[in-house]
C-alpha atoms as a PDB file:
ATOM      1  CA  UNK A   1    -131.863  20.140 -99.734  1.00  0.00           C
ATOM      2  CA  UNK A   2    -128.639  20.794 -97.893  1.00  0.00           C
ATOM      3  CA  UNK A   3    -127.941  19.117 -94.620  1.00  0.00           C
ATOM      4  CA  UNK A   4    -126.750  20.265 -91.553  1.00  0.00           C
ATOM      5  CA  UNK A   5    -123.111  20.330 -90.673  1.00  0.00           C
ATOM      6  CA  UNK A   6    -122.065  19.720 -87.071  1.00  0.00           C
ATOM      7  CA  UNK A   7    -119.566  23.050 -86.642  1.00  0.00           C
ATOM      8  CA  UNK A   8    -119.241  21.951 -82.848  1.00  0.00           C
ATOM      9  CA  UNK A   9    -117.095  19.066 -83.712  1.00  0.00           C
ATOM     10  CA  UNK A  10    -114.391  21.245 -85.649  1.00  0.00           C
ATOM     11  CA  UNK A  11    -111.808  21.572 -82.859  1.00  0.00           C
ATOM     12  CA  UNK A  12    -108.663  20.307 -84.055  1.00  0.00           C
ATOM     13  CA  UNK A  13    -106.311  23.554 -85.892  1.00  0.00           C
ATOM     14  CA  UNK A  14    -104.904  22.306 -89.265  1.00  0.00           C
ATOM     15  CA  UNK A  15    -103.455  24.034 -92.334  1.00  0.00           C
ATOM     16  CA  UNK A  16    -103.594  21.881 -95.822  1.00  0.00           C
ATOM     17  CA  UNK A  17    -101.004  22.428 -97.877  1.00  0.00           C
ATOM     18  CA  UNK A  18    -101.279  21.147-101.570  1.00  0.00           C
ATOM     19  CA  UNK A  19     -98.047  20.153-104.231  1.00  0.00           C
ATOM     20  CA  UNK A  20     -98.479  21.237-107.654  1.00  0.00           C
ATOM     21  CA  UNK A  21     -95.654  20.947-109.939  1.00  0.00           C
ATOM     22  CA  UNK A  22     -94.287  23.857-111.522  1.00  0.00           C
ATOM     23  CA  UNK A  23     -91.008  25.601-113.842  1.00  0.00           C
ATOM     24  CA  UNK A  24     -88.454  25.156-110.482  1.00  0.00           C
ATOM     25  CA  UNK A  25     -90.118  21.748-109.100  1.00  0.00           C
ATOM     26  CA  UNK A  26     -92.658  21.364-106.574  1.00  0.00           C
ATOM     27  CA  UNK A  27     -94.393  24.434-105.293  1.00  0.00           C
ATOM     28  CA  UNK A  28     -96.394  24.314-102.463  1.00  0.00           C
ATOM     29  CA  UNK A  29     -99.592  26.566-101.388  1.00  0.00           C
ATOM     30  CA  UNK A  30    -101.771  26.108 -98.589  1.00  0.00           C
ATOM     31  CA  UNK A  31    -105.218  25.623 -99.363  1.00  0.00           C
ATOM     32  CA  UNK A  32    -107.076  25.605 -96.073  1.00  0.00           C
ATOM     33  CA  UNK A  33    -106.215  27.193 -92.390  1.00  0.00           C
ATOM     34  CA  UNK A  34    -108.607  26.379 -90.123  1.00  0.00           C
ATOM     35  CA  UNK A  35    -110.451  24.057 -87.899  1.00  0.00           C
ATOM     36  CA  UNK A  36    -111.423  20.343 -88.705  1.00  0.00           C
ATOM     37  CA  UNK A  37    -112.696  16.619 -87.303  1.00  0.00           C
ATOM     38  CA  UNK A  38    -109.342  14.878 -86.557  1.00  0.00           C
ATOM     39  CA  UNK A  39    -109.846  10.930 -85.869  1.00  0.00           C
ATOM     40  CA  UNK A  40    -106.630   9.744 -85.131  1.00  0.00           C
ATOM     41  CA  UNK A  41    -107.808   5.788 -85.774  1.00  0.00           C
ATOM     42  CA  UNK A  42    -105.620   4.049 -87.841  1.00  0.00           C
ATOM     43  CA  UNK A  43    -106.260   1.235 -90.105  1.00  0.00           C
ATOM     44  CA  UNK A  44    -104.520  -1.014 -93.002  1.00  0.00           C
ATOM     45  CA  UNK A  45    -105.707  -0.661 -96.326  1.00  0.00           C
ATOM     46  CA  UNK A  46    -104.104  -2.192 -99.759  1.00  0.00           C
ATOM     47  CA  UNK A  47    -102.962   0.043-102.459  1.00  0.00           C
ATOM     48  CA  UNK A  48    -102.847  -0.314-106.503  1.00  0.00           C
ATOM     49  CA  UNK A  49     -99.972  -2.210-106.498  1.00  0.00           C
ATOM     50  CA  UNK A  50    -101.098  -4.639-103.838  1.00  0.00           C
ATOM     51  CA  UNK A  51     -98.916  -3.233-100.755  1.00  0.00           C
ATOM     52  CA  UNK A  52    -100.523  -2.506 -97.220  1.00  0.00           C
ATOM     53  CA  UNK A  53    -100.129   0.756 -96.288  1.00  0.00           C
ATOM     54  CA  UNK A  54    -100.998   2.050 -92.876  1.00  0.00           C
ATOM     55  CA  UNK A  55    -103.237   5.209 -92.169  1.00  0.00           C
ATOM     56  CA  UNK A  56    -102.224   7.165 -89.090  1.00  0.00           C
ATOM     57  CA  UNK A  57    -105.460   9.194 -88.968  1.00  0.00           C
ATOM     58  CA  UNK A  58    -108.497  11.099 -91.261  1.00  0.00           C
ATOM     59  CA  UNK A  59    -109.388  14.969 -91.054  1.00  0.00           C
ATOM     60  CA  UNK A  60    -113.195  16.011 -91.664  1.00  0.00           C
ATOM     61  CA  UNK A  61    -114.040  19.452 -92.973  1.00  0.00           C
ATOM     62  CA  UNK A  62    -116.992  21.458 -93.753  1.00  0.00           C
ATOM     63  CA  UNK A  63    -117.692  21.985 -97.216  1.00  0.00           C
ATOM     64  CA  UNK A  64    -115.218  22.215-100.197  1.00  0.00           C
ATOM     65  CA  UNK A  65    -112.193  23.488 -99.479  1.00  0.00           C
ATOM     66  CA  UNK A  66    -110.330  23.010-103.222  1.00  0.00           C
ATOM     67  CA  UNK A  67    -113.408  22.889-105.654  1.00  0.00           C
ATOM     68  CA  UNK A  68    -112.631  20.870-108.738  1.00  0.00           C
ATOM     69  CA  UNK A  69    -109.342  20.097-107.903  1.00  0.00           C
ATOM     70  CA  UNK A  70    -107.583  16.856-106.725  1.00  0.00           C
ATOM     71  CA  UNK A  71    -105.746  17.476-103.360  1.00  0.00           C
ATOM     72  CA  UNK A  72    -102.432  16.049-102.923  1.00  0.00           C
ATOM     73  CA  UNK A  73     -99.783  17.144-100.331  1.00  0.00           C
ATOM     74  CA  UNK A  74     -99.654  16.826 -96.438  1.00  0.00           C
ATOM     75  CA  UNK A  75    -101.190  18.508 -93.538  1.00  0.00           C
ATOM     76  CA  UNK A  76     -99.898  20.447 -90.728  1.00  0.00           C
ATOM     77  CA  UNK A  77    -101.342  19.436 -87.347  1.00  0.00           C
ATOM     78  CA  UNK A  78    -101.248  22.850 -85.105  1.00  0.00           C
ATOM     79  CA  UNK A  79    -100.590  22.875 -80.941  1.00  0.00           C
ATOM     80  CA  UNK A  80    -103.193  24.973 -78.888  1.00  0.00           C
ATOM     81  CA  UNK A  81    -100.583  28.056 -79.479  1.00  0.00           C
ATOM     82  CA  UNK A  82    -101.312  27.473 -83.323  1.00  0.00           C
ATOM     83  CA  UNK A  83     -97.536  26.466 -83.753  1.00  0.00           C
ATOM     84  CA  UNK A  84     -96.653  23.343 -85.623  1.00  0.00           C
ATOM     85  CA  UNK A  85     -96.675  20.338 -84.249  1.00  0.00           C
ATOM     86  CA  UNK A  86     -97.143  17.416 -86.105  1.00  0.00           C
ATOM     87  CA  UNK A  87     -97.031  16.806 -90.641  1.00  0.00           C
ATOM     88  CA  UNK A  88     -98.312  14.167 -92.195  1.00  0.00           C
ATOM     89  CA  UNK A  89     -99.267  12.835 -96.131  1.00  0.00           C
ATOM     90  CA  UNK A  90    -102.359  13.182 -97.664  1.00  0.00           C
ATOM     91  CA  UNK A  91    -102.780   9.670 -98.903  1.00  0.00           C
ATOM     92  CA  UNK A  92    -106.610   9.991-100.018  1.00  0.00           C
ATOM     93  CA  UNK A  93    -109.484  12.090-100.444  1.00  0.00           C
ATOM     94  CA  UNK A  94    -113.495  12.046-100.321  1.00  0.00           C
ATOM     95  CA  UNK A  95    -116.216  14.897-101.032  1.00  0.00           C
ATOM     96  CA  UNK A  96    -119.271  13.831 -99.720  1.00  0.00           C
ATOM     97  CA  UNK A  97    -122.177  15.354-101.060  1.00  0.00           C
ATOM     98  CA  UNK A  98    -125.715  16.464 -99.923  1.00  0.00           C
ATOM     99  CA  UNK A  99    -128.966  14.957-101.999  1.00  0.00           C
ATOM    100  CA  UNK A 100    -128.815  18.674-103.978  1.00  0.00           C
ATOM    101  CA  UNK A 101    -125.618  17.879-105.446  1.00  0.00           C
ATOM    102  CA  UNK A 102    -123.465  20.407-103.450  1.00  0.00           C
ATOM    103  CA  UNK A 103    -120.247  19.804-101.261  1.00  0.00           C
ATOM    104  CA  UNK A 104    -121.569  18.548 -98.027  1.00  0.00           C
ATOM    105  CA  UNK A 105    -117.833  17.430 -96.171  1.00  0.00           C
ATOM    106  CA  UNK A 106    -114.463  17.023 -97.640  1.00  0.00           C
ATOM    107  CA  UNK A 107    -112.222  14.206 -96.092  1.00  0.00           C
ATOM    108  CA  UNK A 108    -108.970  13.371 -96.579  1.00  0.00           C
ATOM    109  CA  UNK A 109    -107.168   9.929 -94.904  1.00  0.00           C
ATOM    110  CA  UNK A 110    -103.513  10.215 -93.864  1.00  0.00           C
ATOM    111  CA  UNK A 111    -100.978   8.073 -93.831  1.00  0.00           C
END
């Protein structure tokens, strides 16, 4: 059973951009362009090595949008003109999943 997904609350334009590590250093490759959920709430949450870090925001999307693969990089908050406005770190990330087993949301907090 797969669950309905809300598409009217995707308004905010974003492009994810992931950091792998390759031959030259760090190569970066965007992973998703489009529109998500952008809660710009921040809260204080304590890390691994006991340190509080601040989270400026979290982004919601629909479905998977890097299957089986850990997301790390930063996102690219877009301007109504789709120009760049605003970058910040991905600092975690969530896939939520419906009672069938499949992708339902993917989240990712920002810091």
């Amino acid at each position: 059973m797969k669950l309905p997904f809300p598409d009217w609350l995707l308004v905010t334009p974003i492009k994810v951009i992931t950091e792998i590590p390759g031959e030259d250093g760090v190569e970066e490759h965007e992973i998703f362009n489009g529109k998500c959920n952008f809660n710009e709430k921040s809260k204080t949450v304590i890390n691994a090595e006991r340190q509080l870090v601040t989270l400026s925001g979290s982004c919601i999307f629909k479905g998977d949008i890097y299957p089986n693969k850990p997301i790390k990089g930063y996102v690219t908050l877009l301007d109504s003109e789709e120009k760049e406005a605003e970058s910040r770190q991905i600092y975690n990330y969530r896939k939520i999943r419906n009672p069938d087993g499949s992708i339902y949301s993917t989240e990712l907090d920002l810091m």
